[in-house]
PDB file of N, CA and C in Angstrom:
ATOM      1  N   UNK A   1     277.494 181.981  81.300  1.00  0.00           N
ATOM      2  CA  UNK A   1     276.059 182.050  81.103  1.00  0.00           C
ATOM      3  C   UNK A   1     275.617 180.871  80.252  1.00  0.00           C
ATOM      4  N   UNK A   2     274.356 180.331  80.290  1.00  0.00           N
ATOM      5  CA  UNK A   2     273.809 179.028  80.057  1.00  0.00           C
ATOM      6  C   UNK A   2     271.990 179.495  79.320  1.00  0.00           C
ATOM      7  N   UNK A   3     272.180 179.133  78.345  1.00  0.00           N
ATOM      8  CA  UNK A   3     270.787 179.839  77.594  1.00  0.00           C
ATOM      9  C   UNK A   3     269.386 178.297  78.662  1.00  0.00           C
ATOM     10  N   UNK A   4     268.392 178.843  78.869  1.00  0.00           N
ATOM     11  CA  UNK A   4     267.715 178.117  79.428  1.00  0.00           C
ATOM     12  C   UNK A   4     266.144 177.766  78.961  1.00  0.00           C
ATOM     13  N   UNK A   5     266.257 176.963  78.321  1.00  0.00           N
ATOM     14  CA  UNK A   5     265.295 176.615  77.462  1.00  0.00           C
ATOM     15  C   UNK A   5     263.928 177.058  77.800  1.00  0.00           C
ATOM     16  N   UNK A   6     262.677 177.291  77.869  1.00  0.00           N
ATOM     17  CA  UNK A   6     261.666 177.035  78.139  1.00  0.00           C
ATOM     18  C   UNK A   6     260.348 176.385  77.766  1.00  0.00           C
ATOM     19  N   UNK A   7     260.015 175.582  78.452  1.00  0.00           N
ATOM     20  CA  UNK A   7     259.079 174.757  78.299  1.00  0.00           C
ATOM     21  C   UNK A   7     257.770 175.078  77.654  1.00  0.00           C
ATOM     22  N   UNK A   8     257.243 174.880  76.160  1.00  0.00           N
ATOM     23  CA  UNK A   8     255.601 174.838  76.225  1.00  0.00           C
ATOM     24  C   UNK A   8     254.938 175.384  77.066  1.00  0.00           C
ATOM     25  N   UNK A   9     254.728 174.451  78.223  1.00  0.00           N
ATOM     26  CA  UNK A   9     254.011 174.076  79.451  1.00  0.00           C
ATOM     27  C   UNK A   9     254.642 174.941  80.845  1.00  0.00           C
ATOM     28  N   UNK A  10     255.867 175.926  80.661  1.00  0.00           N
ATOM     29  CA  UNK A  10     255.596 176.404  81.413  1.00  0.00           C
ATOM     30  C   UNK A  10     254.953 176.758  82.438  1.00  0.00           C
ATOM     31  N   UNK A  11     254.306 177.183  83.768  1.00  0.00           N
ATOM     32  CA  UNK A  11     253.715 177.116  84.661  1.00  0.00           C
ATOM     33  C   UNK A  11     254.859 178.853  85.773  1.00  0.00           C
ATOM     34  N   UNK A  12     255.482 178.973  85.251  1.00  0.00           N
ATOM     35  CA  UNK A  12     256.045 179.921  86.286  1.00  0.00           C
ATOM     36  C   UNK A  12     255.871 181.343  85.886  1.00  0.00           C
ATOM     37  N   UNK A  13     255.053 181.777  85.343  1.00  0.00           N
ATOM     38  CA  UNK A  13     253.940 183.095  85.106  1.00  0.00           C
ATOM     39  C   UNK A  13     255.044 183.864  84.534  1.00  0.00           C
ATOM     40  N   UNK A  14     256.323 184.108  83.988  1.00  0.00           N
ATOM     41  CA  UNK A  14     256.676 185.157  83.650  1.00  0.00           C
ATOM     42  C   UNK A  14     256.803 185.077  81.985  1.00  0.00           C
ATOM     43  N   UNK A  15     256.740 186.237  81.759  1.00  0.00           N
ATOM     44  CA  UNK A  15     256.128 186.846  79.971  1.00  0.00           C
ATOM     45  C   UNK A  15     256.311 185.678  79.017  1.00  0.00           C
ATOM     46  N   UNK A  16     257.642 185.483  78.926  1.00  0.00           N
ATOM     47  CA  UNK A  16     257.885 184.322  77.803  1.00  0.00           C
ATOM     48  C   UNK A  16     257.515 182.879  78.232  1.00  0.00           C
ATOM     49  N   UNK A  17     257.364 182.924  79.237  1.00  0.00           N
ATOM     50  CA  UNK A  17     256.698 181.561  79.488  1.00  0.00           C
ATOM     51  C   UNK A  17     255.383 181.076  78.678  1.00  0.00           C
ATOM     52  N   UNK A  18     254.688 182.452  78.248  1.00  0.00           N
ATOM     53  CA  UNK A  18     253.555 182.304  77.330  1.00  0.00           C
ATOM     54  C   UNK A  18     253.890 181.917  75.806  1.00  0.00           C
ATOM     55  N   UNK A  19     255.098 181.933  75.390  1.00  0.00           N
ATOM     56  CA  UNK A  19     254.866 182.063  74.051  1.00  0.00           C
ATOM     57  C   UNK A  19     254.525 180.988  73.328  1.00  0.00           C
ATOM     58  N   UNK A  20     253.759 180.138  73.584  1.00  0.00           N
ATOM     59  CA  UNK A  20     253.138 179.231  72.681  1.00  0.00           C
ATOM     60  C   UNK A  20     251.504 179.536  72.946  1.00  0.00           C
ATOM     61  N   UNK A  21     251.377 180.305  74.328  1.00  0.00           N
ATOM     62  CA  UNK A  21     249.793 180.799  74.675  1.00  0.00           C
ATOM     63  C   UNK A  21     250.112 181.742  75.014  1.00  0.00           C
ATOM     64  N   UNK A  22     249.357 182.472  74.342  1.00  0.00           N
ATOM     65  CA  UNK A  22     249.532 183.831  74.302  1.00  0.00           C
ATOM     66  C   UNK A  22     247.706 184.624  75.056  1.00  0.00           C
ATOM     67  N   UNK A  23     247.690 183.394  75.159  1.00  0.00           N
ATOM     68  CA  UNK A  23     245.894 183.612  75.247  1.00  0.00           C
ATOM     69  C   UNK A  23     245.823 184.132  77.009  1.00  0.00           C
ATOM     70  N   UNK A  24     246.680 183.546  77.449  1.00  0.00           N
ATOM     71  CA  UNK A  24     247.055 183.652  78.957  1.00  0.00           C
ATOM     72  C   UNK A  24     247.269 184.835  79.359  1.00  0.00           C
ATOM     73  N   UNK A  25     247.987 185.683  78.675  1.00  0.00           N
ATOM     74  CA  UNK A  25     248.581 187.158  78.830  1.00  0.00           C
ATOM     75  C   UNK A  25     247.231 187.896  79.155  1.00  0.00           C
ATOM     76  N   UNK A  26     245.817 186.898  78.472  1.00  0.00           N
ATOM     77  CA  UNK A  26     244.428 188.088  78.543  1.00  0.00           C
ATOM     78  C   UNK A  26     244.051 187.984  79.785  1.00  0.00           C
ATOM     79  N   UNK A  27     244.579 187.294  80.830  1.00  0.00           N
ATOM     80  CA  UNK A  27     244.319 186.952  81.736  1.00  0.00           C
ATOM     81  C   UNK A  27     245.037 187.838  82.854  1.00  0.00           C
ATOM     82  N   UNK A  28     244.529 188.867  83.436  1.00  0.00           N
ATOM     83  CA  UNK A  28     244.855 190.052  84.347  1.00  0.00           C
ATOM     84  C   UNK A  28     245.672 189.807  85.715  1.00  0.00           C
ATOM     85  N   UNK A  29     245.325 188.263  85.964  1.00  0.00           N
ATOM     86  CA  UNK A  29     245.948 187.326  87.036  1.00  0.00           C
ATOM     87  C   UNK A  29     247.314 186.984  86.451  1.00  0.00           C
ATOM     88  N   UNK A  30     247.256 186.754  85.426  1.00  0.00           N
ATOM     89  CA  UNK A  30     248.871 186.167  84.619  1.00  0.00           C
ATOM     90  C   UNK A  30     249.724 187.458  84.234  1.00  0.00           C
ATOM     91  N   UNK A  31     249.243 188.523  84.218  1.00  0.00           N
ATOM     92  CA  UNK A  31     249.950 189.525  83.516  1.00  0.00           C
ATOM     93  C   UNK A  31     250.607 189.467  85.052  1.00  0.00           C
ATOM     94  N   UNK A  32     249.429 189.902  86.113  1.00  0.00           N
ATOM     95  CA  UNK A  32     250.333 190.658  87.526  1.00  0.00           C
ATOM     96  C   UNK A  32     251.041 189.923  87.788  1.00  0.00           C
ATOM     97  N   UNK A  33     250.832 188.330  87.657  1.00  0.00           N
ATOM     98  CA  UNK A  33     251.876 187.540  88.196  1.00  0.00           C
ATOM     99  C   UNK A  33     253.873 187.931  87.918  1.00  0.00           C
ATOM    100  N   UNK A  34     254.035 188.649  87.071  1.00  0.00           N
ATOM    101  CA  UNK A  34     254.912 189.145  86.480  1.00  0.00           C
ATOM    102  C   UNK A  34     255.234 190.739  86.469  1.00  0.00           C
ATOM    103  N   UNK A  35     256.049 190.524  86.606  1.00  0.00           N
ATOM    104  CA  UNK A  35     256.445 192.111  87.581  1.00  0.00           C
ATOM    105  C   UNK A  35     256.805 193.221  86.826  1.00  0.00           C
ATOM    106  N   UNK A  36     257.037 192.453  85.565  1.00  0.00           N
ATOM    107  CA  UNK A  36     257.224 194.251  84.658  1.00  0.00           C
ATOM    108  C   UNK A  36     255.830 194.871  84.016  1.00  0.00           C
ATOM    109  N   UNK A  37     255.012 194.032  84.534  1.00  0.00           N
ATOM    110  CA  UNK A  37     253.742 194.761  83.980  1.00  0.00           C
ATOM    111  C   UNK A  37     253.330 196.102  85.068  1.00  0.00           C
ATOM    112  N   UNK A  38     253.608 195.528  86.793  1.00  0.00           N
ATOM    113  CA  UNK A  38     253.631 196.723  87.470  1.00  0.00           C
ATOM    114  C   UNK A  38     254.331 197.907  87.135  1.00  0.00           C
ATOM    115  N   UNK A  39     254.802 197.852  86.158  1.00  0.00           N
ATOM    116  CA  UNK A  39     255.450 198.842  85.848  1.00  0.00           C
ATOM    117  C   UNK A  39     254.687 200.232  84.377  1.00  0.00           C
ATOM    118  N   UNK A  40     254.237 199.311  84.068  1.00  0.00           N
ATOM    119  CA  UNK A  40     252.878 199.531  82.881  1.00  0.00           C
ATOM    120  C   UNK A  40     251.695 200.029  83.233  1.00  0.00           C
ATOM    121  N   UNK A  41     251.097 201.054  82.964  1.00  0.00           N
ATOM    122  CA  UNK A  41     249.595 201.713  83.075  1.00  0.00           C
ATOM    123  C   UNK A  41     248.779 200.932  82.549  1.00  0.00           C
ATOM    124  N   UNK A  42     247.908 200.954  83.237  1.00  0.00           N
ATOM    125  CA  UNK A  42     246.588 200.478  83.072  1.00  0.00           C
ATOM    126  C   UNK A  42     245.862 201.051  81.979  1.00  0.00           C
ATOM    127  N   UNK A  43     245.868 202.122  81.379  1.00  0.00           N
ATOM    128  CA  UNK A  43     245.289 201.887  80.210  1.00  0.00           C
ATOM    129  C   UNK A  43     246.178 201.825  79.426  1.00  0.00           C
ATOM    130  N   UNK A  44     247.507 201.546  79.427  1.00  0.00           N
ATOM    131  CA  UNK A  44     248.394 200.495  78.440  1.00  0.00           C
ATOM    132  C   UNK A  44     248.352 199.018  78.639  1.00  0.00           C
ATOM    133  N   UNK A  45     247.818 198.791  79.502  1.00  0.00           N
ATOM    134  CA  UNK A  45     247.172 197.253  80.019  1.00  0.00           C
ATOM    135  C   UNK A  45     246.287 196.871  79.505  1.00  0.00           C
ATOM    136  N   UNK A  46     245.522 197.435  79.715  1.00  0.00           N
ATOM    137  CA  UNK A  46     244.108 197.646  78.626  1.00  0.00           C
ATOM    138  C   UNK A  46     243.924 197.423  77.433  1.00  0.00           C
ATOM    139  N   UNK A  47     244.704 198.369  76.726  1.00  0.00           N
ATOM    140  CA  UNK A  47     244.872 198.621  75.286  1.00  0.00           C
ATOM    141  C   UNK A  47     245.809 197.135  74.526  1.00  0.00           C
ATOM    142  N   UNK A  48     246.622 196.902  75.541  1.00  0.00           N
ATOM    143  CA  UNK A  48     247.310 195.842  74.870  1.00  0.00           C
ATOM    144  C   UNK A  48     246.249 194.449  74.993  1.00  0.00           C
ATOM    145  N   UNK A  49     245.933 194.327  75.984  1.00  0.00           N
ATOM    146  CA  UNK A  49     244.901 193.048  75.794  1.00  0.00           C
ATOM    147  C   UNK A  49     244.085 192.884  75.027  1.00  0.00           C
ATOM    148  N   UNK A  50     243.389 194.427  74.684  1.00  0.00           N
ATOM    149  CA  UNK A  50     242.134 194.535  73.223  1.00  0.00           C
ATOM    150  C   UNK A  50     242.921 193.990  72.179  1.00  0.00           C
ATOM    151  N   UNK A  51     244.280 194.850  71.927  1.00  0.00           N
ATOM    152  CA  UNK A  51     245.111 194.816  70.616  1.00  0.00           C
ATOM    153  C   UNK A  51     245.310 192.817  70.298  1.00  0.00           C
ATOM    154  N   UNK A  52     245.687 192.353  72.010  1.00  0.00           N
ATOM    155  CA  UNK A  52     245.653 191.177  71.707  1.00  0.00           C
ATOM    156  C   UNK A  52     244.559 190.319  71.602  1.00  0.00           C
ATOM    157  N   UNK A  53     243.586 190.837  72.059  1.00  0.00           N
ATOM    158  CA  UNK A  53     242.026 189.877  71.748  1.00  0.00           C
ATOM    159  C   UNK A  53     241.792 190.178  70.399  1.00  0.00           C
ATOM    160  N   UNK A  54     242.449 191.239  70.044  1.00  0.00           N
ATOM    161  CA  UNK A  54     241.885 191.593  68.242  1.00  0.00           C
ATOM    162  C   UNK A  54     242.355 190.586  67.624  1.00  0.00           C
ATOM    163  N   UNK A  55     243.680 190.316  67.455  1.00  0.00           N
ATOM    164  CA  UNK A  55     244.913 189.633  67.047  1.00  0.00           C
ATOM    165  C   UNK A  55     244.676 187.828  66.988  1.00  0.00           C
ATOM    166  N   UNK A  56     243.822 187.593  67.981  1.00  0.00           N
ATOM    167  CA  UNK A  56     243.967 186.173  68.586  1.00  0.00           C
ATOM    168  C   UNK A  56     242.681 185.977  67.551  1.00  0.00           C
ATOM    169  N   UNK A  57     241.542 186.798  67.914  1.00  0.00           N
ATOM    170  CA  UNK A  57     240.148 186.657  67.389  1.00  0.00           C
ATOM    171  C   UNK A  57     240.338 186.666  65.946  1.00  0.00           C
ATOM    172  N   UNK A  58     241.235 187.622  64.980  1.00  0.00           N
ATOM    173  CA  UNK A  58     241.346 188.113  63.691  1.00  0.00           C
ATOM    174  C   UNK A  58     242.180 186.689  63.185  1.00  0.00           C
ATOM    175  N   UNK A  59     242.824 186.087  63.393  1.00  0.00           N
ATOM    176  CA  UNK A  59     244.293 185.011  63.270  1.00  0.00           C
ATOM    177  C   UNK A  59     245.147 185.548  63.202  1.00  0.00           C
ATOM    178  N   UNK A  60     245.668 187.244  63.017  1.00  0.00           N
ATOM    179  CA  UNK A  60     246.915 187.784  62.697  1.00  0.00           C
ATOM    180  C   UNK A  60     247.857 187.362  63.742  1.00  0.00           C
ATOM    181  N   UNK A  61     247.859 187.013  64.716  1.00  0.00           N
ATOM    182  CA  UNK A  61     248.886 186.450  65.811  1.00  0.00           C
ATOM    183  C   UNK A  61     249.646 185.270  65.354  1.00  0.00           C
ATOM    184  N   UNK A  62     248.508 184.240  65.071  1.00  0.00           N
ATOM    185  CA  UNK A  62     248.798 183.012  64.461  1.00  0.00           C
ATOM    186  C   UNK A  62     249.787 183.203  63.348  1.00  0.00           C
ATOM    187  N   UNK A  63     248.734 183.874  62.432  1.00  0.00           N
ATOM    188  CA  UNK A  63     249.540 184.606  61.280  1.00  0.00           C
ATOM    189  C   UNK A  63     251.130 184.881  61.170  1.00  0.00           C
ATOM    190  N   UNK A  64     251.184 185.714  62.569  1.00  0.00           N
ATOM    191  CA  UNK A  64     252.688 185.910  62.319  1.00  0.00           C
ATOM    192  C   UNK A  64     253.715 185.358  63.356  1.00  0.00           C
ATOM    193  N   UNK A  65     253.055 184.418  63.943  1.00  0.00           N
ATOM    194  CA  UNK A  65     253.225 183.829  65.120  1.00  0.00           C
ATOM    195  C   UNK A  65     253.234 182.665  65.546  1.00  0.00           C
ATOM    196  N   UNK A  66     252.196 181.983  64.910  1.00  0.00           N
ATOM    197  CA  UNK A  66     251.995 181.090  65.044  1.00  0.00           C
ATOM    198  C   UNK A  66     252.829 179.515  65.190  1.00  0.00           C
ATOM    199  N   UNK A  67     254.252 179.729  64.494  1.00  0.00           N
ATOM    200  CA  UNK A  67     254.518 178.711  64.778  1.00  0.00           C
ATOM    201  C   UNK A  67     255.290 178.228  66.091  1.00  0.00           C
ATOM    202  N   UNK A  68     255.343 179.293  67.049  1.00  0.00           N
ATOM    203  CA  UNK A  68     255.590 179.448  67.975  1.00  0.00           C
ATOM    204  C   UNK A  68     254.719 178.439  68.968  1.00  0.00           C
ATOM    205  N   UNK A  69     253.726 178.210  68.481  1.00  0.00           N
ATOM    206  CA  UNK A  69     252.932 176.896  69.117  1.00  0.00           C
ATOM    207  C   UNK A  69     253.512 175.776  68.674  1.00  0.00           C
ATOM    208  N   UNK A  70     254.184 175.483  68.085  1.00  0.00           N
ATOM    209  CA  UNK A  70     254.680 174.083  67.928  1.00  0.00           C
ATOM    210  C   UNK A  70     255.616 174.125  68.559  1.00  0.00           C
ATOM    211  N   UNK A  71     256.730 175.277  68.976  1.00  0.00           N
ATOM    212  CA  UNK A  71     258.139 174.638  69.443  1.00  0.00           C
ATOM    213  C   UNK A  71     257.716 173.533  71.139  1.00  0.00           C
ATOM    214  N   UNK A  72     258.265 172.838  71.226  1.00  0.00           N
ATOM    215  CA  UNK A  72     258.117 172.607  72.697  1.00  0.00           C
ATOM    216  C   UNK A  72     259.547 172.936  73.435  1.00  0.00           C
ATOM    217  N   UNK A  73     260.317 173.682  73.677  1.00  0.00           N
ATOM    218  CA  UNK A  73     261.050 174.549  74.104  1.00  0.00           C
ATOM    219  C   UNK A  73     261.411 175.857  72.735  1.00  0.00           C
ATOM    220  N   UNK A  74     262.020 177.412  73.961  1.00  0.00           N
ATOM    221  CA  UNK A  74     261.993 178.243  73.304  1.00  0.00           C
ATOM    222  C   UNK A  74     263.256 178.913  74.374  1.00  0.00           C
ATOM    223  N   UNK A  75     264.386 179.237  73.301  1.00  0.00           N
ATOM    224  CA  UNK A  75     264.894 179.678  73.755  1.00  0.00           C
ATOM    225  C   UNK A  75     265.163 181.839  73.759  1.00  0.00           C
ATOM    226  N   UNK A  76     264.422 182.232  74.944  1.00  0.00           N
ATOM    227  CA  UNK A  76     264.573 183.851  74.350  1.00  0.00           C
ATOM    228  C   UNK A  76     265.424 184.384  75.546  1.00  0.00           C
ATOM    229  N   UNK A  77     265.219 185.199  76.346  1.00  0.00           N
ATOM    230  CA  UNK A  77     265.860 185.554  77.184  1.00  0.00           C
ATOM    231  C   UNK A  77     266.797 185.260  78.522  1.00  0.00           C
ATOM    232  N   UNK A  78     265.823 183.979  79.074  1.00  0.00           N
ATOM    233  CA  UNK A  78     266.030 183.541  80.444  1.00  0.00           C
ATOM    234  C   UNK A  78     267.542 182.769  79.823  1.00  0.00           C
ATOM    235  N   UNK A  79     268.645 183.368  81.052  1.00  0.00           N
ATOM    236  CA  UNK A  79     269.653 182.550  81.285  1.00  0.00           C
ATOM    237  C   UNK A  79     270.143 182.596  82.574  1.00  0.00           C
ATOM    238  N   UNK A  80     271.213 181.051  82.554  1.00  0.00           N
ATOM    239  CA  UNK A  80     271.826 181.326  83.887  1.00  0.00           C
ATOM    240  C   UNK A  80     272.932 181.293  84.402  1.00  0.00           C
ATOM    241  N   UNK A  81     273.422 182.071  85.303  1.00  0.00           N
ATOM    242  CA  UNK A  81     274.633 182.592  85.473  1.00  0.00           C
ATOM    243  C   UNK A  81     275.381 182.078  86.524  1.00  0.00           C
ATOM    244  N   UNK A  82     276.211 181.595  86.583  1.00  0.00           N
ATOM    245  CA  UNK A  82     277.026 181.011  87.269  1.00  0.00           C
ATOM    246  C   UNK A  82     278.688 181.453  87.022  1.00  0.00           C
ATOM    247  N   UNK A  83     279.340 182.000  88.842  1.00  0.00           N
ATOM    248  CA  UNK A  83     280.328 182.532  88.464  1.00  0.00           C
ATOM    249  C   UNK A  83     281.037 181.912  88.950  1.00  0.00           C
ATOM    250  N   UNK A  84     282.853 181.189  88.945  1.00  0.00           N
ATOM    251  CA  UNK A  84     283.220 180.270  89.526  1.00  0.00           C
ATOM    252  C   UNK A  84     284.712 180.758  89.362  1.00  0.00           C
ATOM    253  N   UNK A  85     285.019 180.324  90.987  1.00  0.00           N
ATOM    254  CA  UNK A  85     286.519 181.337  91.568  1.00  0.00           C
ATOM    255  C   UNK A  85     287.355 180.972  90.906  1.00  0.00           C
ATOM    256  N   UNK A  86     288.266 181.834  90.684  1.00  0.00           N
ATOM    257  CA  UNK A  86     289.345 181.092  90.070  1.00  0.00           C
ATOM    258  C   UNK A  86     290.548 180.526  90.962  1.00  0.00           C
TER     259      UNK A  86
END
């Protein structure tokens, strides 16, 4: 397994691809683009976007978050796997 960096600038809609914009997630087109939200109720959809418009609007995101806008790669979940015969 191979940890796989991700870009700032991302462009391939899934969750952590946001984490330097988080502003994107408010965006109902970017959430569906990503498939574990189908999995999530709508008024837990809901509720989380307020929680995050609160957050973004208040600075507490920034706050505790914020420096997450500076990295220009981030390494969290995405890796890749490659298995090779012996």
């Amino acid at each position: 397994m191979t940890r796989v960096p991700i870009p700032v600038d991302c462009t391939d809609g899934f969750n952590e691809a946001y984490y330097a914009r988080p502003e994107m997630l408010l965006d109902p087109g970017a959430r569906q683009a990503c498939s574990a939200w189908s999995f999530v109720d709508e008024q837990v959809r809901d509720r989380f976007a307020a929680d995050l418009r609160g957050d973004l609007d208040s600075g507490a995101w920034d706050a505790r978050f914020g420096a997450l806008r500076q990295l220009p790669f981030y390494e969290g979940s995405l890796v890749a796997v490659r298995s090779v015969s012996a």
